[in-house]
C-alpha atoms as a PDB file:
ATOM      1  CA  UNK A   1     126.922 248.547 358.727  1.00  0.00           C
ATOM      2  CA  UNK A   2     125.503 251.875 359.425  1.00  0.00           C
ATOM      3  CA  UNK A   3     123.589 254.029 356.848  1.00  0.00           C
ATOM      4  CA  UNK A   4     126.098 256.498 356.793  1.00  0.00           C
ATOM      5  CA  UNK A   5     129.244 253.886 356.458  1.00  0.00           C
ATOM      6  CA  UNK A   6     126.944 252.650 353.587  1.00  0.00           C
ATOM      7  CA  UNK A   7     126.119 255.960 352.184  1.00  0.00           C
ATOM      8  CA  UNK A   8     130.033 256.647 352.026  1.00  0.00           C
ATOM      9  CA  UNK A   9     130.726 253.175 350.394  1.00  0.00           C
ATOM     10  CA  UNK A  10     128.550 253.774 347.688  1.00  0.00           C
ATOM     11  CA  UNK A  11     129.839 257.377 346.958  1.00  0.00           C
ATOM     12  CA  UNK A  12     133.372 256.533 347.362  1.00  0.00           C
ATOM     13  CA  UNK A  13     132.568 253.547 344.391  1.00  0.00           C
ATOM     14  CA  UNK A  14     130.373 255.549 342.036  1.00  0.00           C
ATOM     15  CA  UNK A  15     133.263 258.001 342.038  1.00  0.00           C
ATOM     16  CA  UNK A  16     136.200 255.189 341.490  1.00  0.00           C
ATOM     17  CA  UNK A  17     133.879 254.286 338.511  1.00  0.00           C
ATOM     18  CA  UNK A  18     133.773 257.538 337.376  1.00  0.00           C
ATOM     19  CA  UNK A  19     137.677 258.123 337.536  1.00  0.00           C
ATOM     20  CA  UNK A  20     138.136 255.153 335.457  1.00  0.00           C
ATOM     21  CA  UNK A  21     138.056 255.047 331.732  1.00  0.00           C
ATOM     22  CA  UNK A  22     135.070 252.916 330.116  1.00  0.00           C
ATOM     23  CA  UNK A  23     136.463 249.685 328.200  1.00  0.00           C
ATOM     24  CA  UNK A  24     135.720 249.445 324.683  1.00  0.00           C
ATOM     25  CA  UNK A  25     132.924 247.752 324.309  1.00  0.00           C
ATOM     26  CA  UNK A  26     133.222 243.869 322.736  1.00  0.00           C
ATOM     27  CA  UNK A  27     132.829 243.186 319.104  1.00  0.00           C
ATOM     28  CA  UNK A  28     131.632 240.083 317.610  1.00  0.00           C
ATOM     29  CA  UNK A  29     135.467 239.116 317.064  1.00  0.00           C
ATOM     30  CA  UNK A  30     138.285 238.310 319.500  1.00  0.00           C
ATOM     31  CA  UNK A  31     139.816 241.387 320.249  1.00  0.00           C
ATOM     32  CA  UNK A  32     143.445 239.389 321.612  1.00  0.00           C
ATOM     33  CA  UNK A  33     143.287 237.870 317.995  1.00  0.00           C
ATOM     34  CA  UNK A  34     142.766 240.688 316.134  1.00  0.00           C
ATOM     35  CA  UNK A  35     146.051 241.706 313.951  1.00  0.00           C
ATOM     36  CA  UNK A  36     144.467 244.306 310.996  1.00  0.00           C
ATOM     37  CA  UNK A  37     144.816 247.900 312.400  1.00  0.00           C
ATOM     38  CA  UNK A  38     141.093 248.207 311.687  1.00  0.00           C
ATOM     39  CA  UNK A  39     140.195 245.200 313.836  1.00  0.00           C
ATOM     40  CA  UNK A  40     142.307 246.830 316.330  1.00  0.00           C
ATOM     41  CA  UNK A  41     140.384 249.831 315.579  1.00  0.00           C
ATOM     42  CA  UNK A  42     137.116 248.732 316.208  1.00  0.00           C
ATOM     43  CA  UNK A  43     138.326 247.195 319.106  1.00  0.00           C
ATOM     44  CA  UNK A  44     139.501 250.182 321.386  1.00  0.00           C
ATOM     45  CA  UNK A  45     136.549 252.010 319.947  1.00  0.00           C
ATOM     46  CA  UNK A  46     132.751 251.300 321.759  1.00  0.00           C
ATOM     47  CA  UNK A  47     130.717 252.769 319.130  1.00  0.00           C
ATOM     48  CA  UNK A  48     132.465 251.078 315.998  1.00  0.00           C
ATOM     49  CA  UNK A  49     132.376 247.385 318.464  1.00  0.00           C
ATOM     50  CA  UNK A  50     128.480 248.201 318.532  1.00  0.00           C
ATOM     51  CA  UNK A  51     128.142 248.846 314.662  1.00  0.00           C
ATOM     52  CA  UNK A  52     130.276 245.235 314.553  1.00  0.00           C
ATOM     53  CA  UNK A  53     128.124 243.457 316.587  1.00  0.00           C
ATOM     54  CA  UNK A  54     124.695 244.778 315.340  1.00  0.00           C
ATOM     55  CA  UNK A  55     126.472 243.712 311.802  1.00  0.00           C
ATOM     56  CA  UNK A  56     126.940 240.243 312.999  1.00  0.00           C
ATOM     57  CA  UNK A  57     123.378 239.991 314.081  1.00  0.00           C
ATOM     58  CA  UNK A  58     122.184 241.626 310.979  1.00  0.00           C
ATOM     59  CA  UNK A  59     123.872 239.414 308.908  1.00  0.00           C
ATOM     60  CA  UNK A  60     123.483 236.401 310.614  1.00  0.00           C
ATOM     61  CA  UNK A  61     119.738 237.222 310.213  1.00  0.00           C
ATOM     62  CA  UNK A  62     119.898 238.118 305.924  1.00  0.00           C
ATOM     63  CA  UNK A  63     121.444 234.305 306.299  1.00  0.00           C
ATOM     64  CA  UNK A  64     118.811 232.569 308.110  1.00  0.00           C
ATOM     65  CA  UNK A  65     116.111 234.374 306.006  1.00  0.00           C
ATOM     66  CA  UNK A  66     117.696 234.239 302.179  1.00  0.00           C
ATOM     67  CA  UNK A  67     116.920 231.739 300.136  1.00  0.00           C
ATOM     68  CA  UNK A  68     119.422 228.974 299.676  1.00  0.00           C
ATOM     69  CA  UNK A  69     120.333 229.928 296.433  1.00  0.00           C
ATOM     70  CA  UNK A  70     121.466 233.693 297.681  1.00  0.00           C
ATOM     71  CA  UNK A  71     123.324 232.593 300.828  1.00  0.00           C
ATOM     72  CA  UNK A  72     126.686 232.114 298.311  1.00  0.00           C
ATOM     73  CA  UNK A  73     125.963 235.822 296.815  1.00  0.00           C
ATOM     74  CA  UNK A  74     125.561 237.432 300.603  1.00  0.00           C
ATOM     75  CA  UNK A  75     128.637 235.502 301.977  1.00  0.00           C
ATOM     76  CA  UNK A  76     130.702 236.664 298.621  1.00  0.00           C
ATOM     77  CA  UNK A  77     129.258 240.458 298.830  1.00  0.00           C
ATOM     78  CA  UNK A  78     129.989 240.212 302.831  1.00  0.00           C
ATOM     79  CA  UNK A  79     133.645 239.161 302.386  1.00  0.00           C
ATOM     80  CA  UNK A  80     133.901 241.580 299.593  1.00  0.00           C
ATOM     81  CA  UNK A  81     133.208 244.176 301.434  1.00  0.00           C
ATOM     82  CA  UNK A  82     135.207 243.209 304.660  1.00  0.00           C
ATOM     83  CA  UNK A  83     138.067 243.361 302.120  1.00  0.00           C
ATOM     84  CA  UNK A  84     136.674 247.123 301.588  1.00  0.00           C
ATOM     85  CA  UNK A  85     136.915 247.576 305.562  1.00  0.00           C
ATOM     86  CA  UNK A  86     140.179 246.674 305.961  1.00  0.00           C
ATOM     87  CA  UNK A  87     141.422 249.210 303.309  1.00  0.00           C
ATOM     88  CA  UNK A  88     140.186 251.745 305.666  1.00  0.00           C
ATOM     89  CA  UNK A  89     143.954 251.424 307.770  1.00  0.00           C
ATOM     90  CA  UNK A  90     145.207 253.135 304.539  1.00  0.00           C
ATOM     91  CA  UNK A  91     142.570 256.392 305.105  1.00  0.00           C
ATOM     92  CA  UNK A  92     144.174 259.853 306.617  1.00  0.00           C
ATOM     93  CA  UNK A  93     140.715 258.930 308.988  1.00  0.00           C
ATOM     94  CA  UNK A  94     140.391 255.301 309.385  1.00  0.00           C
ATOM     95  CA  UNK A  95     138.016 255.870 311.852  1.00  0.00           C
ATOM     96  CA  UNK A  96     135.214 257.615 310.071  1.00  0.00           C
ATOM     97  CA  UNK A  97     136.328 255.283 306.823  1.00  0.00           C
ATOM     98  CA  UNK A  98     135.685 252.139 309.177  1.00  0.00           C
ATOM     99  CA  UNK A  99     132.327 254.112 310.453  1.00  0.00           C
ATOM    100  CA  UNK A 100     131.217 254.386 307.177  1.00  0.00           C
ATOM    101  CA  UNK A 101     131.863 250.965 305.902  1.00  0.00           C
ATOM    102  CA  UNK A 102     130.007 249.857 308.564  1.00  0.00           C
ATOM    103  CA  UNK A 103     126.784 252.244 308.063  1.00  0.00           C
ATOM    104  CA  UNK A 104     127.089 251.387 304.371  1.00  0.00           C
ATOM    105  CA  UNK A 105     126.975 247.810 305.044  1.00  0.00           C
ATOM    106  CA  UNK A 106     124.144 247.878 307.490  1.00  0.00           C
ATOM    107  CA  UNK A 107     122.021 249.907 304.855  1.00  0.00           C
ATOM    108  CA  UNK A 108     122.515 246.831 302.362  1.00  0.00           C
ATOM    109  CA  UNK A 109     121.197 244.138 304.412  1.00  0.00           C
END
């Protein structure tokens, strides 16, 4: 293939890529499961599906590195406030309620 055949084929694909919309990115849950409008939320949205997974590492780290006696308390306060996250669907901005929840959450641990 000549240069300029090559130099066309990579122009022509940079601007396909550019034409098409990025995907939200992945969270650390399966998006074809996910039935809350939040989950949904967080799904078509790539900065919320970052905050998500950085939470899952985060707090698969305070886990590992709490003492045996607090894992129960950090699994309780976790599912407590993924009770809080969900609430967000009810918000006039679910969005920047969901944001929050996650900021707030990632301050704690």
């Amino acid at each position: 293939m000549s240069a300029r055949v090559s130099t066309l084929a990579a122009i022509a694909l940079l601007a396909s890529a550019d034409a098409v919309p990025a995907a939200a990115g992945n969270p650390s849950f399966d998006c074809d499961s996910a039935r809350q409008p939040v989950e949904r939320l967080i799904c078509q949205d790539d900065e919320l599906s970052a905050l998500d997974l950085e939470l899952a590492r985060v707090f698969a780290s305070a886990l590992a590195k709490a003492p045996a006696s607090q894992v129960g308390s950090i699994k309780a306060q976790h599912s407590s406030w993924r009770k809080t996250l969900m609430r967000c669907s009810r918000e006039a901005d679910a969005r920047a309620c969901t944001l929050e929840a996650y900021q707030i959450r990632l301050g704690e641990l």
